[in-house]
C-alpha atoms as a PDB file:
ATOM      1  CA  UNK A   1       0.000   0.000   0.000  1.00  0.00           C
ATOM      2  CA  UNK A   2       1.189   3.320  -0.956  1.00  0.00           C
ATOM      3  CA  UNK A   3       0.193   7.258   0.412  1.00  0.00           C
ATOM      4  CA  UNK A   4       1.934  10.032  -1.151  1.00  0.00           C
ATOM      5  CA  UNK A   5       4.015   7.436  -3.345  1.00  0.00           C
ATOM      6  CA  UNK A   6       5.458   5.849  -0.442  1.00  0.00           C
ATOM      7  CA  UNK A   7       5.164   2.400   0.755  1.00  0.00           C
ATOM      8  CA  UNK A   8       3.315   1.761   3.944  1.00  0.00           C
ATOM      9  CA  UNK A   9       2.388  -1.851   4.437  1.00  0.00           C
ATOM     10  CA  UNK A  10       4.536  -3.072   6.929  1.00  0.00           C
ATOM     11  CA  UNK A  11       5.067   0.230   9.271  1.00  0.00           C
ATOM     12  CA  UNK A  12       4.234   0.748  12.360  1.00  0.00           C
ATOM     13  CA  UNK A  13       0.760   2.572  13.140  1.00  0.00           C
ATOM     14  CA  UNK A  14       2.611   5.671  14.665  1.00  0.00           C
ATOM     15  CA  UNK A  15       4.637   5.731  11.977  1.00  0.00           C
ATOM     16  CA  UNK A  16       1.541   5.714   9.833  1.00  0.00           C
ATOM     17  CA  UNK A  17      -0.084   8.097  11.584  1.00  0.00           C
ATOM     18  CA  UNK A  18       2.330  10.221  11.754  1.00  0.00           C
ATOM     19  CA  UNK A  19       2.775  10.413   7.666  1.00  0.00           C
ATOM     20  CA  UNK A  20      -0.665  11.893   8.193  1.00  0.00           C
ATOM     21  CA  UNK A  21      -3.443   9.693   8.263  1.00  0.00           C
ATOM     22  CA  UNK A  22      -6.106   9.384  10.433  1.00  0.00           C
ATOM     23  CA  UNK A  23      -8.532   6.240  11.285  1.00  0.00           C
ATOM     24  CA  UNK A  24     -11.249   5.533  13.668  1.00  0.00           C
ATOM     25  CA  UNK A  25     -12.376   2.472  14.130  1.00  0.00           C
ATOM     26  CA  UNK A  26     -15.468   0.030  13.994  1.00  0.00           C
ATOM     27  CA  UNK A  27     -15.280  -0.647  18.285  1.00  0.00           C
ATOM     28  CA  UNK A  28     -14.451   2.881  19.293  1.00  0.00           C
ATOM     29  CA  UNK A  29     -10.680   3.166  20.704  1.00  0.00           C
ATOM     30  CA  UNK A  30     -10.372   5.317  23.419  1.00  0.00           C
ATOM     31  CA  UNK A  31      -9.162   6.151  26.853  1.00  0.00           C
ATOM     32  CA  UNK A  32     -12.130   5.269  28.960  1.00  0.00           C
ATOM     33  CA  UNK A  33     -11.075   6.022  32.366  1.00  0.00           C
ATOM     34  CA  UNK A  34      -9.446   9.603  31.260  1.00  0.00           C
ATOM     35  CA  UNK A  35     -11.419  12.928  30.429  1.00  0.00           C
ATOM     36  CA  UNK A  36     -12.243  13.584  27.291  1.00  0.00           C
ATOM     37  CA  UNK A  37      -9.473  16.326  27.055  1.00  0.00           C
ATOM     38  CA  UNK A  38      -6.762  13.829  28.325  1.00  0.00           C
ATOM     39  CA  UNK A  39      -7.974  11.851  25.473  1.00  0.00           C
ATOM     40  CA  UNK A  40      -6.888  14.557  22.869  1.00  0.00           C
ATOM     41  CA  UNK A  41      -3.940  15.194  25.115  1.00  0.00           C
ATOM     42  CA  UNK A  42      -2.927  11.534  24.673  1.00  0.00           C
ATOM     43  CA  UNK A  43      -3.917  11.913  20.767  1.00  0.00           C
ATOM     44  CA  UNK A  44      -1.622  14.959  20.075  1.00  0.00           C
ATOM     45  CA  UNK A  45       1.706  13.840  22.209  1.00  0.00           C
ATOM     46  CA  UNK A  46       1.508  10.357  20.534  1.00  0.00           C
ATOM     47  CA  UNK A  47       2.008  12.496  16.972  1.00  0.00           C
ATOM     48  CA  UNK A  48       4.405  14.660  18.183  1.00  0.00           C
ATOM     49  CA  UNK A  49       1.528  17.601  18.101  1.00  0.00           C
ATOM     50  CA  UNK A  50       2.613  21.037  19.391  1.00  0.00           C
ATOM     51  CA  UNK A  51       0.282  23.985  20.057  1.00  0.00           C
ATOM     52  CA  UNK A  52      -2.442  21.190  19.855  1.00  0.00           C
ATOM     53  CA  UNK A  53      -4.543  22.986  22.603  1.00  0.00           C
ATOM     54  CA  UNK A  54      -6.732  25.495  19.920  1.00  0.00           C
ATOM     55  CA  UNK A  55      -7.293  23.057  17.587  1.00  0.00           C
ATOM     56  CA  UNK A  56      -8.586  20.829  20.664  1.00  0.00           C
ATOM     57  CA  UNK A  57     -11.000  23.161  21.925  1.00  0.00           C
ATOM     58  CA  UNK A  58     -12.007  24.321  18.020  1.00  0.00           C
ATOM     59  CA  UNK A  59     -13.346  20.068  17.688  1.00  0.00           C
ATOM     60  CA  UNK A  60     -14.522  19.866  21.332  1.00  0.00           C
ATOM     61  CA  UNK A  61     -16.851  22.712  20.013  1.00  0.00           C
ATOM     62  CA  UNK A  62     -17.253  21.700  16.489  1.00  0.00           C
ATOM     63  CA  UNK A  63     -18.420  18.198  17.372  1.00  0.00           C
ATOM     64  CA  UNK A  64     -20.596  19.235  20.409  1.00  0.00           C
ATOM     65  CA  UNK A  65     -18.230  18.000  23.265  1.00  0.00           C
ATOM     66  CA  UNK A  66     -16.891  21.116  25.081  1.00  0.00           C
ATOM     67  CA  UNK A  67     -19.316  21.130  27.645  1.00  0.00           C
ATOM     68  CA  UNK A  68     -18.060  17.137  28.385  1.00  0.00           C
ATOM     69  CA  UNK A  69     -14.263  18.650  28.493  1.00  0.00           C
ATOM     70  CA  UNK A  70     -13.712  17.199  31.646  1.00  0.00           C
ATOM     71  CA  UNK A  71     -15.778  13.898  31.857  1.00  0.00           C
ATOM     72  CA  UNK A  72     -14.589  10.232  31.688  1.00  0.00           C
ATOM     73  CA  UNK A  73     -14.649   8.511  28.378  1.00  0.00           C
ATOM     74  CA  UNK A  74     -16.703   5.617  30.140  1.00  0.00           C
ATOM     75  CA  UNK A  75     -19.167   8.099  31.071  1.00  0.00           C
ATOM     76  CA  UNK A  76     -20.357   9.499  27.032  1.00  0.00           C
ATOM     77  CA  UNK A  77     -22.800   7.818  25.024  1.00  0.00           C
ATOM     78  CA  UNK A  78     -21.529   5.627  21.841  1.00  0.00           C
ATOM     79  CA  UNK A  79     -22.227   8.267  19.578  1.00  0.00           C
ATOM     80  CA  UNK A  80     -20.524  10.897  21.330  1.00  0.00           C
ATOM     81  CA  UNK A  81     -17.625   7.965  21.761  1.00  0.00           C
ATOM     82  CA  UNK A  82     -17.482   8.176  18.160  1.00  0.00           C
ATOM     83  CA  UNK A  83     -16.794  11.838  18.028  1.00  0.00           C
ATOM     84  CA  UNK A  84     -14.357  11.787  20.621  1.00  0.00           C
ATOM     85  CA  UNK A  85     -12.541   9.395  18.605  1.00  0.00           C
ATOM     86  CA  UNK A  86     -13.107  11.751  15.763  1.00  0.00           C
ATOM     87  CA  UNK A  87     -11.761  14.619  17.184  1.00  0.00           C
ATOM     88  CA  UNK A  88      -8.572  12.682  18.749  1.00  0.00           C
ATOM     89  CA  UNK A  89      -8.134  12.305  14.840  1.00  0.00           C
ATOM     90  CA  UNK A  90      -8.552  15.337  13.826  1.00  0.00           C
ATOM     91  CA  UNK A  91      -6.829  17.668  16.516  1.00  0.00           C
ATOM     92  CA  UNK A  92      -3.601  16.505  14.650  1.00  0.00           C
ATOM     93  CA  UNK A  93      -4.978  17.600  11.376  1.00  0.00           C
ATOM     94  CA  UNK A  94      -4.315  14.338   9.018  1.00  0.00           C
ATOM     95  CA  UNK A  95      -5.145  14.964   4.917  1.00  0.00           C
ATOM     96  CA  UNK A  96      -6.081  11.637   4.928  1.00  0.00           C
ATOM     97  CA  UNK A  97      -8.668   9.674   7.334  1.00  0.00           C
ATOM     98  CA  UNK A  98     -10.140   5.836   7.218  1.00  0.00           C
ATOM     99  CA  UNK A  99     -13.610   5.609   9.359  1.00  0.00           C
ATOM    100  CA  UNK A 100     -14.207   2.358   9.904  1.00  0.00           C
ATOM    101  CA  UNK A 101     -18.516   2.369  10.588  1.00  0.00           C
ATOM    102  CA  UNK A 102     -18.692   6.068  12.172  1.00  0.00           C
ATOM    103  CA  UNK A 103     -22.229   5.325  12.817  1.00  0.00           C
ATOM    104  CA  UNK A 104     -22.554   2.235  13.937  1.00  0.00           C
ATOM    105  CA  UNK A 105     -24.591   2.565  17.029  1.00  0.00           C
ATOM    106  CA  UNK A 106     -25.214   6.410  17.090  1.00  0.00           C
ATOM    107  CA  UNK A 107     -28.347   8.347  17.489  1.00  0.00           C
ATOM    108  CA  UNK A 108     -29.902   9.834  14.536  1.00  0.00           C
ATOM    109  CA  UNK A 109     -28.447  13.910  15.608  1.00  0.00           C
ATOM    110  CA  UNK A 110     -25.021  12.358  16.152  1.00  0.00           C
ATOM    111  CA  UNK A 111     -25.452  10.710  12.666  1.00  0.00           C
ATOM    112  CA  UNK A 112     -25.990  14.327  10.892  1.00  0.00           C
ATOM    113  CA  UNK A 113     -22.789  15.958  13.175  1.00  0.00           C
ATOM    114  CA  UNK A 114     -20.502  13.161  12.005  1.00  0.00           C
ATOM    115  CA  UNK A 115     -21.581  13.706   8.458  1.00  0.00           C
ATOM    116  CA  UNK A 116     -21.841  17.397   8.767  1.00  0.00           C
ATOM    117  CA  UNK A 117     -18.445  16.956   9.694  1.00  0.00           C
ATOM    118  CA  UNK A 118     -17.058  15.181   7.061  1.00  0.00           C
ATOM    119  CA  UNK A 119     -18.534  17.091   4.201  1.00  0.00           C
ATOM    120  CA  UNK A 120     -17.367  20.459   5.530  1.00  0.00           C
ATOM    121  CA  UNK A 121     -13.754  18.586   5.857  1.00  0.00           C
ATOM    122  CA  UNK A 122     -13.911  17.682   2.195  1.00  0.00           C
ATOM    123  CA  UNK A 123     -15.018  21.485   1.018  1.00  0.00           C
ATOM    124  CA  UNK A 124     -11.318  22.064   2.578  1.00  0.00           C
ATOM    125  CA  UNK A 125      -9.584  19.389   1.059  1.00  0.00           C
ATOM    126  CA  UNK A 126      -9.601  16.548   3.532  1.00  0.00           C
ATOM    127  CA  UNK A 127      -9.751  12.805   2.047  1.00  0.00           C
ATOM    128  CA  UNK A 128     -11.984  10.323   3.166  1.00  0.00           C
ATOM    129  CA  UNK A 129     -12.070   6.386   2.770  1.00  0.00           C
ATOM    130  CA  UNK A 130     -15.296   4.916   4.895  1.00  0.00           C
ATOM    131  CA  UNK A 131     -16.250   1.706   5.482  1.00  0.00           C
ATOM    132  CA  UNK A 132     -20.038   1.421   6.518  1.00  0.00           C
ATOM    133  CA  UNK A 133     -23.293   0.068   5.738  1.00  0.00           C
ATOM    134  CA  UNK A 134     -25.765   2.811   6.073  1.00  0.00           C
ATOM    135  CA  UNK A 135     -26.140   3.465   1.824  1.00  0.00           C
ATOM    136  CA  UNK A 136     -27.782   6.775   2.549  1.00  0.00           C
ATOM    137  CA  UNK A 137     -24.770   8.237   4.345  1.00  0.00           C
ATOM    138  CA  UNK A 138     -22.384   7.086   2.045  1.00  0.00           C
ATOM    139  CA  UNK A 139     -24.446   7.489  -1.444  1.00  0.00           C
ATOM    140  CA  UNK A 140     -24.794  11.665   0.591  1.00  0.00           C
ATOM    141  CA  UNK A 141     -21.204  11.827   1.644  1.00  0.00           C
ATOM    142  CA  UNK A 142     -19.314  10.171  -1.201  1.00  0.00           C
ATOM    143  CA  UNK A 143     -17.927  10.770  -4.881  1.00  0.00           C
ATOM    144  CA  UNK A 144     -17.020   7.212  -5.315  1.00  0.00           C
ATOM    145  CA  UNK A 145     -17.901   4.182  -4.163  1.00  0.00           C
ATOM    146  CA  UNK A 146     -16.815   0.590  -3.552  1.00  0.00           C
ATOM    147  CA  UNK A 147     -19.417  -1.934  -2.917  1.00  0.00           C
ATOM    148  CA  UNK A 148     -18.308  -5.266  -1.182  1.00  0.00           C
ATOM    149  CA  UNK A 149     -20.167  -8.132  -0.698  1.00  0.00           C
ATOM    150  CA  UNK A 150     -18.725 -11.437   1.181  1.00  0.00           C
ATOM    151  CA  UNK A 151     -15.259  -9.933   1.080  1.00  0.00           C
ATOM    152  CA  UNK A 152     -15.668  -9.717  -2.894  1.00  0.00           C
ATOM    153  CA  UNK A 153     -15.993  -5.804  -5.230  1.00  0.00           C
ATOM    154  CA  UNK A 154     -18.936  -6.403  -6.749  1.00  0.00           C
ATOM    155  CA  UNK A 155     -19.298  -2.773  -8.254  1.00  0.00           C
ATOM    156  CA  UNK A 156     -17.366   0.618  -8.410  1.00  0.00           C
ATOM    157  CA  UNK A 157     -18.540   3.965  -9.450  1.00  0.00           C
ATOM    158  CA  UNK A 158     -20.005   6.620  -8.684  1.00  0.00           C
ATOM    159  CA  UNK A 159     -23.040   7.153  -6.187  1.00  0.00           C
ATOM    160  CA  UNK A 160     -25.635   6.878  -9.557  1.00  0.00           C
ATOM    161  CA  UNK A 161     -24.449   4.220 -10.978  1.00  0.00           C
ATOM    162  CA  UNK A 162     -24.001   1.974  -7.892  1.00  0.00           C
ATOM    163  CA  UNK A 163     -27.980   2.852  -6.888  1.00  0.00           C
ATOM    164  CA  UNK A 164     -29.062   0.729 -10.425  1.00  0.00           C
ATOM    165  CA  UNK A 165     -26.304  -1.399 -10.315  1.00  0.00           C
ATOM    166  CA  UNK A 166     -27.784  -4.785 -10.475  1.00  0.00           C
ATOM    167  CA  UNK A 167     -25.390  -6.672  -8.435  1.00  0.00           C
ATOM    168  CA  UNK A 168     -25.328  -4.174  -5.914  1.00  0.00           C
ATOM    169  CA  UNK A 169     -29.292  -4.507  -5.630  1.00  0.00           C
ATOM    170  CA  UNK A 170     -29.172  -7.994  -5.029  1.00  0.00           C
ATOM    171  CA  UNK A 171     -26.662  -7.847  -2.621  1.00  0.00           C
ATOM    172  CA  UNK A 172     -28.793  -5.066  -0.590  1.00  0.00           C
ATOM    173  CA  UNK A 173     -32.082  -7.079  -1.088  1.00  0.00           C
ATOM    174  CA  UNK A 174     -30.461 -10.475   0.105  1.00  0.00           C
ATOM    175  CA  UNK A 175     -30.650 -12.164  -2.972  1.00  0.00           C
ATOM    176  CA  UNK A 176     -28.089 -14.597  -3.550  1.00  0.00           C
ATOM    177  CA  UNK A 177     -26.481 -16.321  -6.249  1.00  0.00           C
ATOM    178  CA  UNK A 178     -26.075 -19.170  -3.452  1.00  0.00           C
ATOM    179  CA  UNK A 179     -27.800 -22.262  -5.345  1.00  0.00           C
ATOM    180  CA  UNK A 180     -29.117 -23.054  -1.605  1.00  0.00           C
ATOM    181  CA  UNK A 181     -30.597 -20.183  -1.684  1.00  0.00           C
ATOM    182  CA  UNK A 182     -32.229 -20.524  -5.317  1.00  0.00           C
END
C-alpha cells in the first residue's frame, strides 16, 4: 500500500499516523477512564503535536463536546464515543482519514454531526475512505464508491451508478447467487 508514493504496508501505526493519516475504528478506541481532554492530550503527544490545545478546543466545540471537556470517556454515550474518537483524529490535522462504521450505534443527531463533519472537511480538502453500511450516508457523503459483498468488489462507481447497479441490488435485497438459496 502506498500514500503520497510511499510504501506503507509493513510500518508501524505511529509511523503511519504520523505520515498523516487518520482512522477511527469500527469498536471505538479510546481512553475510557481519562477525560475527554486527556484523550486529545494523549492523541496529540503520541504524533508529536505542538500547540495542539486550539485546535482541541475548536473540535470539542465543532463536534458538540466542550461542555463534556472534563468527563470520563466511560461516562459518554456511543455516539458521542465516536466523536471523541473523531476529534482525537482530527486535533492533529491528518489529509487523509479511514472511518471504519462512524455510525454504527449512534443516534440519529449524532449521525448528521458526524456527516456534517465530514462534508465540511472535504469542502477544505480533507480525504476520506469509509467503510459502513448505512447506503444513505455514504451514497450523501461520497464521490465514489466501492461496494463489497462477502469480502468480494462487486461494483465501483459513482453514487448513480451503484444505486441501479444490479449486483449491488441484489446484494442489498439479500438475494443470492447461493444455489441453496435458489
Amino acid at each position: 500500500m502506498y500514500f503520497h508514493g510511499a510504501r506503507i504496508d509493513g510500518l508501524k501505526t505511529y509511523e503511519i499516523a504520523r505520515r498523516g493519516i487518520g482512522r477511527t475504528f469500527q469498536s471505538v478506541k479510546i481512553f475510557r477512564e481519562l477525560s475527554v481532554w486527556d484523550n486529545l492530550s494523549i492523541a496529540a503527544m503520541g504524533r508529536e503535536r505542538v500547540g495542539w490545545e486550539p485546535a482541541a478546543t475548536a473540535w470539542l466545540e465543532r463536534l458538540g463536546l466542550d461542555h463534556l471537556r472534563e468527563d470520563p470517556g466511560e461516562s459518554l454515550s456511543v455516539g458521542q464515543q465516536r466523536l471523541l474518537e473523531l476529534a482525537m483524529n482530527l486535533v492533529v490535522d491528518p489529509p487523509f482519514l479511514m472511518l471504519d462504521e462512524p455510525l454504527a450505534g449512534v443516534h440519529p443527531v449524532v449521525r448528521q454531526r458526524i456527516a456534517d463533519t465530514i462534508r465540511a472537511l472535504r469542502r477544505e480538502g480533507r480525504t476520506f475512505l469509509v467503510i459502513e453500511h448505512d447506503m444513505a450516508f455514504v451514497m450523501e457523503l461520497c464521490d465514489k464508491l466501492v461496494v463489497m459483498d462477502h469480502g468480494l468488489k462487486i461494483a465501483e462507481g459513482a453514487p448513480e451508478t451503484i444505486r441501479r447497479d444490479p449486483a449491488v441490488i441484489d446484494a442489498l435485497l439479500g438475494r443470492r447467487r447461493d444455489p441453496a438459496l435458489a
